[in-house]
C-alpha atoms as a PDB file:
ATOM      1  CA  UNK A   1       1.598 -15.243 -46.199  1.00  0.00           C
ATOM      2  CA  UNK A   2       3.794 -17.480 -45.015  1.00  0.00           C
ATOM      3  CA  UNK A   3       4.640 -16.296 -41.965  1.00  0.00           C
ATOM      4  CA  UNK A   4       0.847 -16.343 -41.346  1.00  0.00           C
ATOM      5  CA  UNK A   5       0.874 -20.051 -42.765  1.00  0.00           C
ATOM      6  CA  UNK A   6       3.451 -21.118 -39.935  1.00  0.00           C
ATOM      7  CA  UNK A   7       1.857 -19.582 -36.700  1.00  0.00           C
ATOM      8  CA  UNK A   8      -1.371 -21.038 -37.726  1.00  0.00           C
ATOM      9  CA  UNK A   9       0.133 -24.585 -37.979  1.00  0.00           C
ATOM     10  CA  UNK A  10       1.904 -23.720 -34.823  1.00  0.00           C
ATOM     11  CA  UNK A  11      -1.044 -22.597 -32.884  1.00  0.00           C
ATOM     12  CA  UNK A  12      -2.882 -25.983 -33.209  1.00  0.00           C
ATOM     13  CA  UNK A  13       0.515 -27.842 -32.070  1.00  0.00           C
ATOM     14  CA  UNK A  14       0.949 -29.044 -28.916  1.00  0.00           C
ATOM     15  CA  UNK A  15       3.535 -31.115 -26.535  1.00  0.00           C
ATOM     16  CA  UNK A  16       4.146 -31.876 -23.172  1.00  0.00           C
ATOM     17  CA  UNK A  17       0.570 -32.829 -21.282  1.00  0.00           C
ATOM     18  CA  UNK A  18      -0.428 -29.347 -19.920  1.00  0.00           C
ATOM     19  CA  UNK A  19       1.577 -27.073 -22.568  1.00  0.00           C
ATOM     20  CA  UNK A  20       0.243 -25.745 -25.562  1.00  0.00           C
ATOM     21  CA  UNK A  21       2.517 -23.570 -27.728  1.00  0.00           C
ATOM     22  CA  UNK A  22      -0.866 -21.497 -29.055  1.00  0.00           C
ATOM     23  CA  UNK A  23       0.096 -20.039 -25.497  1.00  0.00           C
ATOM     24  CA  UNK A  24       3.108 -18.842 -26.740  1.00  0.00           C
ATOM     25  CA  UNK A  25       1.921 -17.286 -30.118  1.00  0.00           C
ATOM     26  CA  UNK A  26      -0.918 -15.607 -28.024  1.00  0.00           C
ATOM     27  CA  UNK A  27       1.336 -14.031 -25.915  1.00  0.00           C
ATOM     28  CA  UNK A  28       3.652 -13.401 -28.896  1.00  0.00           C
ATOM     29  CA  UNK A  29       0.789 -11.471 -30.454  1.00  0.00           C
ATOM     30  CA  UNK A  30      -0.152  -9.596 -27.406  1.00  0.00           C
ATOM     31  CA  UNK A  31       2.980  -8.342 -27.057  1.00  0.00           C
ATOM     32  CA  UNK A  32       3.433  -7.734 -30.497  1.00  0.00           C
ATOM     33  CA  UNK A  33       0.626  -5.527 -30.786  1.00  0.00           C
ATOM     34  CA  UNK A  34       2.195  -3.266 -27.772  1.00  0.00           C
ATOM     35  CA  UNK A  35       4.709  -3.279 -29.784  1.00  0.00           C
ATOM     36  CA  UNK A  36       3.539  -1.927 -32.580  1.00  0.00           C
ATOM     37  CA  UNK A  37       1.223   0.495 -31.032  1.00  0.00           C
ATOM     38  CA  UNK A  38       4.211   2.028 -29.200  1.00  0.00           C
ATOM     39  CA  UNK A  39       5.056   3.799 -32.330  1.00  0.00           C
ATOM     40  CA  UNK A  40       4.781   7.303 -32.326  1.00  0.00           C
ATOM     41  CA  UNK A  41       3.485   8.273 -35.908  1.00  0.00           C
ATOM     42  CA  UNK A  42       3.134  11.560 -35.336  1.00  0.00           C
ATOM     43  CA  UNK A  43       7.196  11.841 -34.233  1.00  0.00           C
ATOM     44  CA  UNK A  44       8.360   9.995 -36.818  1.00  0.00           C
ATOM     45  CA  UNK A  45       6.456  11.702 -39.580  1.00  0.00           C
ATOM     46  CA  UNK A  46       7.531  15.151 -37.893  1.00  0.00           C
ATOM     47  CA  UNK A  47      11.149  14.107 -38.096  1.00  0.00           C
ATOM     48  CA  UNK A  48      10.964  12.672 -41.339  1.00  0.00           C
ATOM     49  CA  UNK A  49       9.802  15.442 -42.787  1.00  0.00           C
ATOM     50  CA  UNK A  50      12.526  17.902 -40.846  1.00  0.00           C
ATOM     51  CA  UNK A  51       9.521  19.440 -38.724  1.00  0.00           C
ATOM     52  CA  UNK A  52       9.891  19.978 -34.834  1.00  0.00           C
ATOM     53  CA  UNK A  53       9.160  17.443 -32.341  1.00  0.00           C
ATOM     54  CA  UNK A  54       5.252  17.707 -31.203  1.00  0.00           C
ATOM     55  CA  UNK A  55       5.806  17.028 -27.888  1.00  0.00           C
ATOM     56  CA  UNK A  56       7.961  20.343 -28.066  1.00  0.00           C
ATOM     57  CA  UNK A  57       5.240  22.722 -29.339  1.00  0.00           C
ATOM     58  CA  UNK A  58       1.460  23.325 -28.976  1.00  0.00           C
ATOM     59  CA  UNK A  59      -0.307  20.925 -26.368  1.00  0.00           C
ATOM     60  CA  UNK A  60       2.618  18.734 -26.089  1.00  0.00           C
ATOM     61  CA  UNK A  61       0.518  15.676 -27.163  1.00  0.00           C
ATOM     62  CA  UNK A  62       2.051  13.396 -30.218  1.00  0.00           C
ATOM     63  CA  UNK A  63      -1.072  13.331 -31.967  1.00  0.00           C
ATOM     64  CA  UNK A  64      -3.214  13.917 -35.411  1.00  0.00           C
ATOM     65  CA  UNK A  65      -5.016  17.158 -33.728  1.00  0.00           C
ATOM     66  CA  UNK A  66      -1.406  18.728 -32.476  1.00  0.00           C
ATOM     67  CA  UNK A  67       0.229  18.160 -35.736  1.00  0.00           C
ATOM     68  CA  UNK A  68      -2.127  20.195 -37.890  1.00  0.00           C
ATOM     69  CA  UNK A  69      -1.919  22.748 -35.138  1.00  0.00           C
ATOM     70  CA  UNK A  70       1.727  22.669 -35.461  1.00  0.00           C
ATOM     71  CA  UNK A  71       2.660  21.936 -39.150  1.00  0.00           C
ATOM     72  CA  UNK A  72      -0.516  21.717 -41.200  1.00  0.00           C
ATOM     73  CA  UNK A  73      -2.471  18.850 -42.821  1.00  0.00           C
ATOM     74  CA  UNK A  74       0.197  17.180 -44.883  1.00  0.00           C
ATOM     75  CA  UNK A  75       1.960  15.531 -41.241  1.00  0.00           C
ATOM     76  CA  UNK A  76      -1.272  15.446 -39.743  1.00  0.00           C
ATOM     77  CA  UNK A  77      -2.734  13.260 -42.463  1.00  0.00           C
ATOM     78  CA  UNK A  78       0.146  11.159 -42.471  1.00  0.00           C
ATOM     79  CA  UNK A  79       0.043  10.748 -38.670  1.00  0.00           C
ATOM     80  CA  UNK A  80      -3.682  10.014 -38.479  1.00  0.00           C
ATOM     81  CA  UNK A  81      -3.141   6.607 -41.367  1.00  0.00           C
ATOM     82  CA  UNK A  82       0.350   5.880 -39.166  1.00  0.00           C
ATOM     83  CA  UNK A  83      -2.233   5.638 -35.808  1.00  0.00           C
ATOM     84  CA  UNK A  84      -5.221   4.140 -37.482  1.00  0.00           C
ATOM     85  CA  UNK A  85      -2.652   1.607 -39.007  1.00  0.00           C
ATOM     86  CA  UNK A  86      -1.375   0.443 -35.736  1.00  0.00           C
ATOM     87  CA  UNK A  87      -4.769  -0.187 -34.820  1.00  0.00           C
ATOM     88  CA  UNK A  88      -5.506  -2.432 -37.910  1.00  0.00           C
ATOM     89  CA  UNK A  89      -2.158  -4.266 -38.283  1.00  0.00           C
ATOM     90  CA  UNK A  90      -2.092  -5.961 -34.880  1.00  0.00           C
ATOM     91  CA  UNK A  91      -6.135  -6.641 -34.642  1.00  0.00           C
ATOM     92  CA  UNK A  92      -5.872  -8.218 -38.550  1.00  0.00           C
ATOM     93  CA  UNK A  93      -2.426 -10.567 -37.313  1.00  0.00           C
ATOM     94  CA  UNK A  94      -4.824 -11.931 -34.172  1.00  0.00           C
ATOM     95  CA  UNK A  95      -7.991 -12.151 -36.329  1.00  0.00           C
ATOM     96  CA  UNK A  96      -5.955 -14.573 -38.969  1.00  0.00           C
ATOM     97  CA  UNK A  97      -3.972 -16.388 -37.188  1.00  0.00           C
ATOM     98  CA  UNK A  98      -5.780 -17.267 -34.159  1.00  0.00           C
ATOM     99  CA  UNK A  99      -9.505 -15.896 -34.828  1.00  0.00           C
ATOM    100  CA  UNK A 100     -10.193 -15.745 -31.087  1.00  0.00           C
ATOM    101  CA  UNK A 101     -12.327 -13.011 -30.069  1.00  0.00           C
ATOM    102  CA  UNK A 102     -10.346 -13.099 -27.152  1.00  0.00           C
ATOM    103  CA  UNK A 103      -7.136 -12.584 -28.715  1.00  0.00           C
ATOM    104  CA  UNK A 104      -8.666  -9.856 -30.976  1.00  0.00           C
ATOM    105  CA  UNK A 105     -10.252  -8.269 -27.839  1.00  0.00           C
ATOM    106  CA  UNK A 106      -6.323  -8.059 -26.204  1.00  0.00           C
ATOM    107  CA  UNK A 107      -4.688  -7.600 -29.304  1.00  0.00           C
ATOM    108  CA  UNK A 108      -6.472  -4.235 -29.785  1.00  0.00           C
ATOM    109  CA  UNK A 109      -6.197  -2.774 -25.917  1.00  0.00           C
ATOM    110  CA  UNK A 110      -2.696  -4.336 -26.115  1.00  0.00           C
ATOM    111  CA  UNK A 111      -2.039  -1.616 -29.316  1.00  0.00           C
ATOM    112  CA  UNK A 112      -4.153   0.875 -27.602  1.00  0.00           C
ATOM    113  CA  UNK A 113      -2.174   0.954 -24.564  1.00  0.00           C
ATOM    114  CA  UNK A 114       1.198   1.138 -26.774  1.00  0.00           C
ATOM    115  CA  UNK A 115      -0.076   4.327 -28.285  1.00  0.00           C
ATOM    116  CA  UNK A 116      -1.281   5.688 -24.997  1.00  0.00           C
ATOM    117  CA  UNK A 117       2.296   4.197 -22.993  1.00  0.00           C
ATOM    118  CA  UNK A 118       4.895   3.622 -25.821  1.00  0.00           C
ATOM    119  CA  UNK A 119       7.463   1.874 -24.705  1.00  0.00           C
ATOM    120  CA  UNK A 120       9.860   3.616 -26.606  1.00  0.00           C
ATOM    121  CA  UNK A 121       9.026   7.455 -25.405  1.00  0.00           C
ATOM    122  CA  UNK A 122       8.911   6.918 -21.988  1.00  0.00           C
ATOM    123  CA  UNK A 123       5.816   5.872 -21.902  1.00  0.00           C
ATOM    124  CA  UNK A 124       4.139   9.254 -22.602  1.00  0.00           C
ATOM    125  CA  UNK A 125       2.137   8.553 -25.852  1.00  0.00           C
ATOM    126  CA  UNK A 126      -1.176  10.393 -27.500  1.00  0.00           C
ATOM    127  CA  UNK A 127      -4.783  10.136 -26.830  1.00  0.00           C
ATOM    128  CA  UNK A 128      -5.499   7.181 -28.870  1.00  0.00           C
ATOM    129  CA  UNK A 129      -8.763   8.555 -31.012  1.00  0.00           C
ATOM    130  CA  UNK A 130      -6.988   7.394 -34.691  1.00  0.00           C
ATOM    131  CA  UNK A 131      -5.742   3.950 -33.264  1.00  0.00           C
ATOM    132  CA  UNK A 132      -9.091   3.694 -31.514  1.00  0.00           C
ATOM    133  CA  UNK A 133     -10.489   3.632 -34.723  1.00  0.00           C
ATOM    134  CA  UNK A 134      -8.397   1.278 -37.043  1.00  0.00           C
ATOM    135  CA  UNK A 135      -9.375  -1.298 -34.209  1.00  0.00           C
ATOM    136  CA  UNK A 136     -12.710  -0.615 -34.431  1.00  0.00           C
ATOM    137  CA  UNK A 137     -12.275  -0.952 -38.318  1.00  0.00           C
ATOM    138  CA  UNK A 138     -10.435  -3.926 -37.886  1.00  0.00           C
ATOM    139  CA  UNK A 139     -12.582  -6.066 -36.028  1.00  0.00           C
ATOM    140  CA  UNK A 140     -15.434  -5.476 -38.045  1.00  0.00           C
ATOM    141  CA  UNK A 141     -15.916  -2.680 -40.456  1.00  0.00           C
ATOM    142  CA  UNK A 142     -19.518  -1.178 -39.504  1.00  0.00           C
ATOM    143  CA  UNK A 143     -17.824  -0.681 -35.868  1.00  0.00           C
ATOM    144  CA  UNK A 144     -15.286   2.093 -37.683  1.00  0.00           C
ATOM    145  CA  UNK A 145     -17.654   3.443 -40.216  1.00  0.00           C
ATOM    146  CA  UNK A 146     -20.023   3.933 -37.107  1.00  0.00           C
ATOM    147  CA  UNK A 147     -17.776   5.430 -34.968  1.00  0.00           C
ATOM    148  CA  UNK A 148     -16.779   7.454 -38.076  1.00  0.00           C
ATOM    149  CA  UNK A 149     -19.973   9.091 -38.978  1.00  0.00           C
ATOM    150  CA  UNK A 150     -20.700   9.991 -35.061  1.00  0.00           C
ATOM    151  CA  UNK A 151     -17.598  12.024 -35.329  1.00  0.00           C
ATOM    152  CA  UNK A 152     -18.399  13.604 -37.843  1.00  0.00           C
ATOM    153  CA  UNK A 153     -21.970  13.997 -37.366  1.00  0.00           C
ATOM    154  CA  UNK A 154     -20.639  15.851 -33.558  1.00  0.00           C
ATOM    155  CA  UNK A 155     -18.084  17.754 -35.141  1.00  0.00           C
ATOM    156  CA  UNK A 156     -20.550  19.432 -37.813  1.00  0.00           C
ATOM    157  CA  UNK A 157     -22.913  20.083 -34.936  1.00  0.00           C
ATOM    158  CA  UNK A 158     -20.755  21.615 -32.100  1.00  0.00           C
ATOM    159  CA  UNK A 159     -17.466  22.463 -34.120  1.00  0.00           C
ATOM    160  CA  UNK A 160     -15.185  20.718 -31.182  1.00  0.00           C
ATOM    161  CA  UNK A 161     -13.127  17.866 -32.065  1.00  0.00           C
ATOM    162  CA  UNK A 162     -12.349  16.644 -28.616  1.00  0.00           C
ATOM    163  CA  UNK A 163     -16.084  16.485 -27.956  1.00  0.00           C
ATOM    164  CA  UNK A 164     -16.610  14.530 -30.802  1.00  0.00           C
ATOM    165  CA  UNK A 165     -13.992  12.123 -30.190  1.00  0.00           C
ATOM    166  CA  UNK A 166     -15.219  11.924 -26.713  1.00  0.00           C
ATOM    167  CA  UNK A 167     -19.388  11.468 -27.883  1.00  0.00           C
ATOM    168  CA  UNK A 168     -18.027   9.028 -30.618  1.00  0.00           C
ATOM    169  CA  UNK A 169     -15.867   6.498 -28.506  1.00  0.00           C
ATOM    170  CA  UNK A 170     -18.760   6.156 -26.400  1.00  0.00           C
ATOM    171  CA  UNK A 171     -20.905   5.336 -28.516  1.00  0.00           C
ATOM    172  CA  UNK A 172     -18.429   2.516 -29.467  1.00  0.00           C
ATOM    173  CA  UNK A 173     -18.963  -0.013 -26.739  1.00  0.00           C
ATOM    174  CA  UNK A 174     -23.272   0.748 -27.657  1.00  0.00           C
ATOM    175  CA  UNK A 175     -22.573  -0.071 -31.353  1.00  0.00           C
ATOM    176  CA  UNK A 176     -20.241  -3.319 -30.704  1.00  0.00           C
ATOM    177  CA  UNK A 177     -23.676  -4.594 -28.788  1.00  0.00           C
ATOM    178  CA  UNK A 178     -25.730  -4.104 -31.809  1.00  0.00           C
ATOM    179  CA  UNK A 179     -23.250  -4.900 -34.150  1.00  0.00           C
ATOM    180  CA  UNK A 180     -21.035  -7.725 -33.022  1.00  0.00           C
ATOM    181  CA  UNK A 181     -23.074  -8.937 -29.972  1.00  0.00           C
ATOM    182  CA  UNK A 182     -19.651 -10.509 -28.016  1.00  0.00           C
ATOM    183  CA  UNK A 183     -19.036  -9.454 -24.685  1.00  0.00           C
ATOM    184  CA  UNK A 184     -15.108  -9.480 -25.225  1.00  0.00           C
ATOM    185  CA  UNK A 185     -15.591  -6.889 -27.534  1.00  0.00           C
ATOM    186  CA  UNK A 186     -18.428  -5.229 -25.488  1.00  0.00           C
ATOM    187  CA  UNK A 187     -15.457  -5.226 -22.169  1.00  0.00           C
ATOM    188  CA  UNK A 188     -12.981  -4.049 -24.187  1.00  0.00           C
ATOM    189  CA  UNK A 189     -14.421  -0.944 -26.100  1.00  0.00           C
ATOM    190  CA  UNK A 190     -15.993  -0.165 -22.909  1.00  0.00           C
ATOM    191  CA  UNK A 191     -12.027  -0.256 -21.140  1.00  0.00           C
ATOM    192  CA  UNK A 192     -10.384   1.770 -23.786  1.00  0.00           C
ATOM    193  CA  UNK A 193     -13.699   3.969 -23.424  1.00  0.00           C
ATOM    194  CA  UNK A 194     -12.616   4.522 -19.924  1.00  0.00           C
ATOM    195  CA  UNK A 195      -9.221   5.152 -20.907  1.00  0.00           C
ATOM    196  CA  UNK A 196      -9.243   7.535 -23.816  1.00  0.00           C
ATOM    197  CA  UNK A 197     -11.638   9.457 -21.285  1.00  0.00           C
ATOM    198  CA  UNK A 198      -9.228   9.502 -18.789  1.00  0.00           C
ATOM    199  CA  UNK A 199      -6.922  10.895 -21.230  1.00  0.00           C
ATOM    200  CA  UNK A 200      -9.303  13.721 -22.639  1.00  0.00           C
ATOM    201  CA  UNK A 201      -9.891  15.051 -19.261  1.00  0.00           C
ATOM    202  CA  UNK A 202      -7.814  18.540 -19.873  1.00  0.00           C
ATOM    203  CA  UNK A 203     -10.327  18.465 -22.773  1.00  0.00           C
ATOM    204  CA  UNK A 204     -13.361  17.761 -20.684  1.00  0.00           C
ATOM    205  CA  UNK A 205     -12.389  20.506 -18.077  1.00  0.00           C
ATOM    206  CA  UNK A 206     -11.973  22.966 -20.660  1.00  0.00           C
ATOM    207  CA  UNK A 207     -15.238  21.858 -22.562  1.00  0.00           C
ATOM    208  CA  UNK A 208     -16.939  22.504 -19.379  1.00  0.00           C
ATOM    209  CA  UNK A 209     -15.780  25.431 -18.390  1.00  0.00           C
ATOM    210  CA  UNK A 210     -16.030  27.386 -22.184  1.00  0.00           C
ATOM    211  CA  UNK A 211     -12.933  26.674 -22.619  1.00  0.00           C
ATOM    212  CA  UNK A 212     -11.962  24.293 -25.185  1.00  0.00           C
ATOM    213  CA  UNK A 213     -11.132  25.392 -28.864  1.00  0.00           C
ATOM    214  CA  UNK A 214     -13.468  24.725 -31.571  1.00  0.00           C
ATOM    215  CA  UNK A 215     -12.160  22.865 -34.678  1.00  0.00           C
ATOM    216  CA  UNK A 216     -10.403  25.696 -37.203  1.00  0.00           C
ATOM    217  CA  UNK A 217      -9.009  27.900 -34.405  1.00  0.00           C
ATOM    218  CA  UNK A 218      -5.620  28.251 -33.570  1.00  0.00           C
ATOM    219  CA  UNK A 219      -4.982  28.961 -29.523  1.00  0.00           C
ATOM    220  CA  UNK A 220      -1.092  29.193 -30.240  1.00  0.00           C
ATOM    221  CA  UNK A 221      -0.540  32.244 -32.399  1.00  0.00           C
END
């Protein structure tokens, strides 16, 4: 709390005519947020738990949906709360100690990107569905429960997770112009929209072509 306590006071300093250190904590937080999205959940809970790299097994992709594949629902839980959480974290530091939907907008496709380019892996990260979704919970709750219940609502009906990721996240940018009428947030769900589709597009090839597993099967054994 009061680390929170000093950037606010910061953010409304300024000196020198044309400088204002809120600049600085903006940026700060921006960066932060890559940051934190840049962590790979789903390799450190493999490795913590003594279980083989993801990236070494199954689809290759450090994610939720690999790591059940790979080593059942225990790491795959714990993965999916370790990506939602880098969503929230970074989203919840902008929204208190600046409250710009600006900065909120960035903060989240700042984490977003992180998960998708970490930093710290080469910059060959997941497909960012779970870290989609704490910033959607994040910036306003009815955005992630939303989001949420189209998932599930696709999944039940077609059995394929990647399509309901896919029907879900757009949706997203639909329900932040009902729900939180700001066109920051509208630009930015509708960017990571473009992006997580850009990374699904195995998915979408395989969907297309009757190819894509549905949700229970195993295509590696």
């Amino acid at each position: 709390m009061l680390f929170i306590y000093i950037f606010k006071l910061l953010a409304n300093l300024t000196f020198y005519k044309d400088f204002n250190i809120s600049m600085l904590i903006n940026i700060f937080l921006i960066f932060s947020a890559y940051l934190v999205g840049s962590i790979s959940s789903a390799i450190l809970v493999c490795k913590t738990l003594g279980l083989s790299d993801p990236r070494d097994g199954g689809s290759g992709n450090p994610g939720t949906t690999n790591v059940m594949r790979l080593h059942g629902k225990k790491a795959a839980f714990l993965t999916l709360i370790g990506d939602i959480f880098k969503g929230i974290i970074p989203v919840l530091l902008a929204k208190v100690i600046v409250g710009s939907e600006n900065l909120i907008a960035l903060s989240g496709l700042a984490a977003f990107l992180g998960h998708i380019f970490p930093i710290y892996f080469k910059f060959e990260g997941g497909k960012g569905v779970a870290t989609l979704i704490g910033i959607l919970f994040a910036t306003h709750w009815l955005l992630g429960i939303a989001y949420v219940i189209t998932w599930i609502l696709t999944a039940a009906l077609f059995r394929y997770s990647s399509l309901a990721a896919l029907v879900a996240t757009l949706s997203a940018p639909l329900y932040a112009y009902f729900l939180v009428p700001n066109y920051q947030y509208i630009i930015s769900f509708t960017v990571l929209t473009l992006i997580l589709f850009w990374r699904h597009k195995s998915n979408i090839y395989n969907l297309l072509d009757g190819k894509e597993y549905k949700i229970g099967e195993n295509r590696y054994n």
